[in-house]
C-alpha atoms as a PDB file:
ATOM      1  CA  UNK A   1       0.000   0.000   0.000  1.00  0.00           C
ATOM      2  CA  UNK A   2       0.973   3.439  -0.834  1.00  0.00           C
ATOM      3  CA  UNK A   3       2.256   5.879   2.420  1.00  0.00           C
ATOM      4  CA  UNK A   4      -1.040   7.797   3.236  1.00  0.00           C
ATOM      5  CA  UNK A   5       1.227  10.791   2.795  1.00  0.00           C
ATOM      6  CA  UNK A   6       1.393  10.198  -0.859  1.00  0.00           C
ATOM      7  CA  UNK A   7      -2.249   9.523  -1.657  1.00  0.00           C
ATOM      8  CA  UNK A   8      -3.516  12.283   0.733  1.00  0.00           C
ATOM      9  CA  UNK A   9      -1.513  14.495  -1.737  1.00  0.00           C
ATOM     10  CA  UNK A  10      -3.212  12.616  -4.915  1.00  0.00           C
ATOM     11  CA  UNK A  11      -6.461  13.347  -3.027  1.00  0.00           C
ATOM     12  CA  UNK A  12      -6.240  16.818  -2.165  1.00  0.00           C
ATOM     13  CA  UNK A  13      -5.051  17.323  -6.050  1.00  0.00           C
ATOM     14  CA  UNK A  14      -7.934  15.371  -7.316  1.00  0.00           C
ATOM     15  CA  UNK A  15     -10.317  17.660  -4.964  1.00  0.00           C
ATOM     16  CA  UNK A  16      -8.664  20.658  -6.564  1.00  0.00           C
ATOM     17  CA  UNK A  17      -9.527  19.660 -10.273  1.00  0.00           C
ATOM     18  CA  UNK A  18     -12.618  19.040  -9.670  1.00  0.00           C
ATOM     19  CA  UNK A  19     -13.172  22.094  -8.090  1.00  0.00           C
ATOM     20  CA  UNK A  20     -11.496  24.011 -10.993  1.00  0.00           C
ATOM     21  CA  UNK A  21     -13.884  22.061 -13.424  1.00  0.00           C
ATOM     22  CA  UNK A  22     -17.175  23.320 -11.354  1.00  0.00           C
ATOM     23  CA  UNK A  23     -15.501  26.959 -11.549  1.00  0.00           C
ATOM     24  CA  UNK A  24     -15.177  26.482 -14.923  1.00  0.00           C
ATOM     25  CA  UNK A  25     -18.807  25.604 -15.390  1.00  0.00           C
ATOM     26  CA  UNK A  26     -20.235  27.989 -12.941  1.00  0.00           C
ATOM     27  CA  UNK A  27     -18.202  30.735 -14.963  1.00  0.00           C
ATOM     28  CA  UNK A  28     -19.676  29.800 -18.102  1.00  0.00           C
ATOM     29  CA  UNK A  29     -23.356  29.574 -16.432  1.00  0.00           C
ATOM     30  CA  UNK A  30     -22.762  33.054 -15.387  1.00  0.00           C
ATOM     31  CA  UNK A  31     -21.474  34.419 -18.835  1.00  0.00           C
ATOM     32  CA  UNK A  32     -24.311  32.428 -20.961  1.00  0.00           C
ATOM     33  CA  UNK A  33     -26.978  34.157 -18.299  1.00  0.00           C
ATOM     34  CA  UNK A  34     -25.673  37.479 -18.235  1.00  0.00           C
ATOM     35  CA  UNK A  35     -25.458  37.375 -22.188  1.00  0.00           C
ATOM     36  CA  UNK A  36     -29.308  36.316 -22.181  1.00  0.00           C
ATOM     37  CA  UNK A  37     -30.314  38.905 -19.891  1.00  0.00           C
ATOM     38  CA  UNK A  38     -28.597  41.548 -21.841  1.00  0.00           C
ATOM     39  CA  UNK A  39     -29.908  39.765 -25.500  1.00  0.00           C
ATOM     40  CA  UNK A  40     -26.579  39.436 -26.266  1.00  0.00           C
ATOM     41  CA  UNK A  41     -26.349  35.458 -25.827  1.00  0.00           C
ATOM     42  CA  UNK A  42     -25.287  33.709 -28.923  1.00  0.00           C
ATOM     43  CA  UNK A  43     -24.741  30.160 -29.840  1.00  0.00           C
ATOM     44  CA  UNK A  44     -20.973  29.578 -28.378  1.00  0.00           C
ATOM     45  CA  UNK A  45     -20.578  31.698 -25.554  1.00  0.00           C
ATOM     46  CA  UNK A  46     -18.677  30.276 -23.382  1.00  0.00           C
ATOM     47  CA  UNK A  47     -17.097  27.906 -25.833  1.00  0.00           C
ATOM     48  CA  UNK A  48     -13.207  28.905 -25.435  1.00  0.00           C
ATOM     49  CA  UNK A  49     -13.957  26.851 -21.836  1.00  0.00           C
ATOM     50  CA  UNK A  50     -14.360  23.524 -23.603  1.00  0.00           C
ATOM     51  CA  UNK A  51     -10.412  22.815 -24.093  1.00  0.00           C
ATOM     52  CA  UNK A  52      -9.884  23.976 -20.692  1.00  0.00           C
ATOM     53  CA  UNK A  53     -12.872  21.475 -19.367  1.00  0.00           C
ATOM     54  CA  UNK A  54     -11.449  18.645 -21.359  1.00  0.00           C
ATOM     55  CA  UNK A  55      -7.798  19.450 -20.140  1.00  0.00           C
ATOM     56  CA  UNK A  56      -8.965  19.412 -16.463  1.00  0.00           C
ATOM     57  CA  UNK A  57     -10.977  16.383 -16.735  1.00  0.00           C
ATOM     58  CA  UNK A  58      -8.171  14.714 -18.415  1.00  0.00           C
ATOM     59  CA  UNK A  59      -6.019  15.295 -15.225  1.00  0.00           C
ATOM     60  CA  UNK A  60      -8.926  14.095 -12.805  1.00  0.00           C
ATOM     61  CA  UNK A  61      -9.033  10.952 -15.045  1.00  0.00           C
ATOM     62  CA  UNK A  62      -5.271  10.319 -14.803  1.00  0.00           C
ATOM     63  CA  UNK A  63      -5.010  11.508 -11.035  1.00  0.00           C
ATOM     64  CA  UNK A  64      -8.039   8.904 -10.370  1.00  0.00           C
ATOM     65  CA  UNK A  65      -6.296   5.969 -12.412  1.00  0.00           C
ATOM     66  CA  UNK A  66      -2.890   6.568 -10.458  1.00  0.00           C
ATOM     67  CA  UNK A  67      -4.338   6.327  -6.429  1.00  0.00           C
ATOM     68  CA  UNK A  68      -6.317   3.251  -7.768  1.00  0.00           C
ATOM     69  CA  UNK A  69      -2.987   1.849  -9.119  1.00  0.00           C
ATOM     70  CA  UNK A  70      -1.784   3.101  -5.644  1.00  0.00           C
ATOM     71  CA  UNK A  71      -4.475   1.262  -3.604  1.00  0.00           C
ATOM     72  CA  UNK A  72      -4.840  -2.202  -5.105  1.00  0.00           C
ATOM     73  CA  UNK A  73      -3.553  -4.866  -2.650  1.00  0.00           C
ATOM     74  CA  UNK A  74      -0.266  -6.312  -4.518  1.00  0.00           C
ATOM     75  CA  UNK A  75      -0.159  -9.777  -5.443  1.00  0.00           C
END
């Protein structure tokens, strides 16, 4: 098993990126809605996000796949 110092750290990062990812769609929310209520909303807003979504999910993914490489009972 991994030291718990180690995958306390993978936790806490995997707590930040997903918090980034609901600031990042919060932010958008927020944009799209103040667009509407101004009548300036058009198909897109908020679209420069998406690579930025993607990118931070990516990391959860690879964060998750490394503390459940980390916590499997070895053989």
């Amino acid at each position: 098993m991994a030291p718990t110092l180690e995958l306390d750290g993978l936790n806490e990062l995997r707590d930040a990126l997903i918090e980034e990812r609901q600031i990042i769609v919060a932010s958008v929310r927020k944009l799209r809605e103040a667009r509407r209520q101004k009548g300036t909303f058009v198909l897109g807003d908020g679209s420069e996000a998406g690579p930025r979504l993607v990118a931070v999910q990516h990391q959860i993914d690879v964060v998750e796949a490394v503390i459940a490489t980390l916590t499997q009972p070895r053989a």
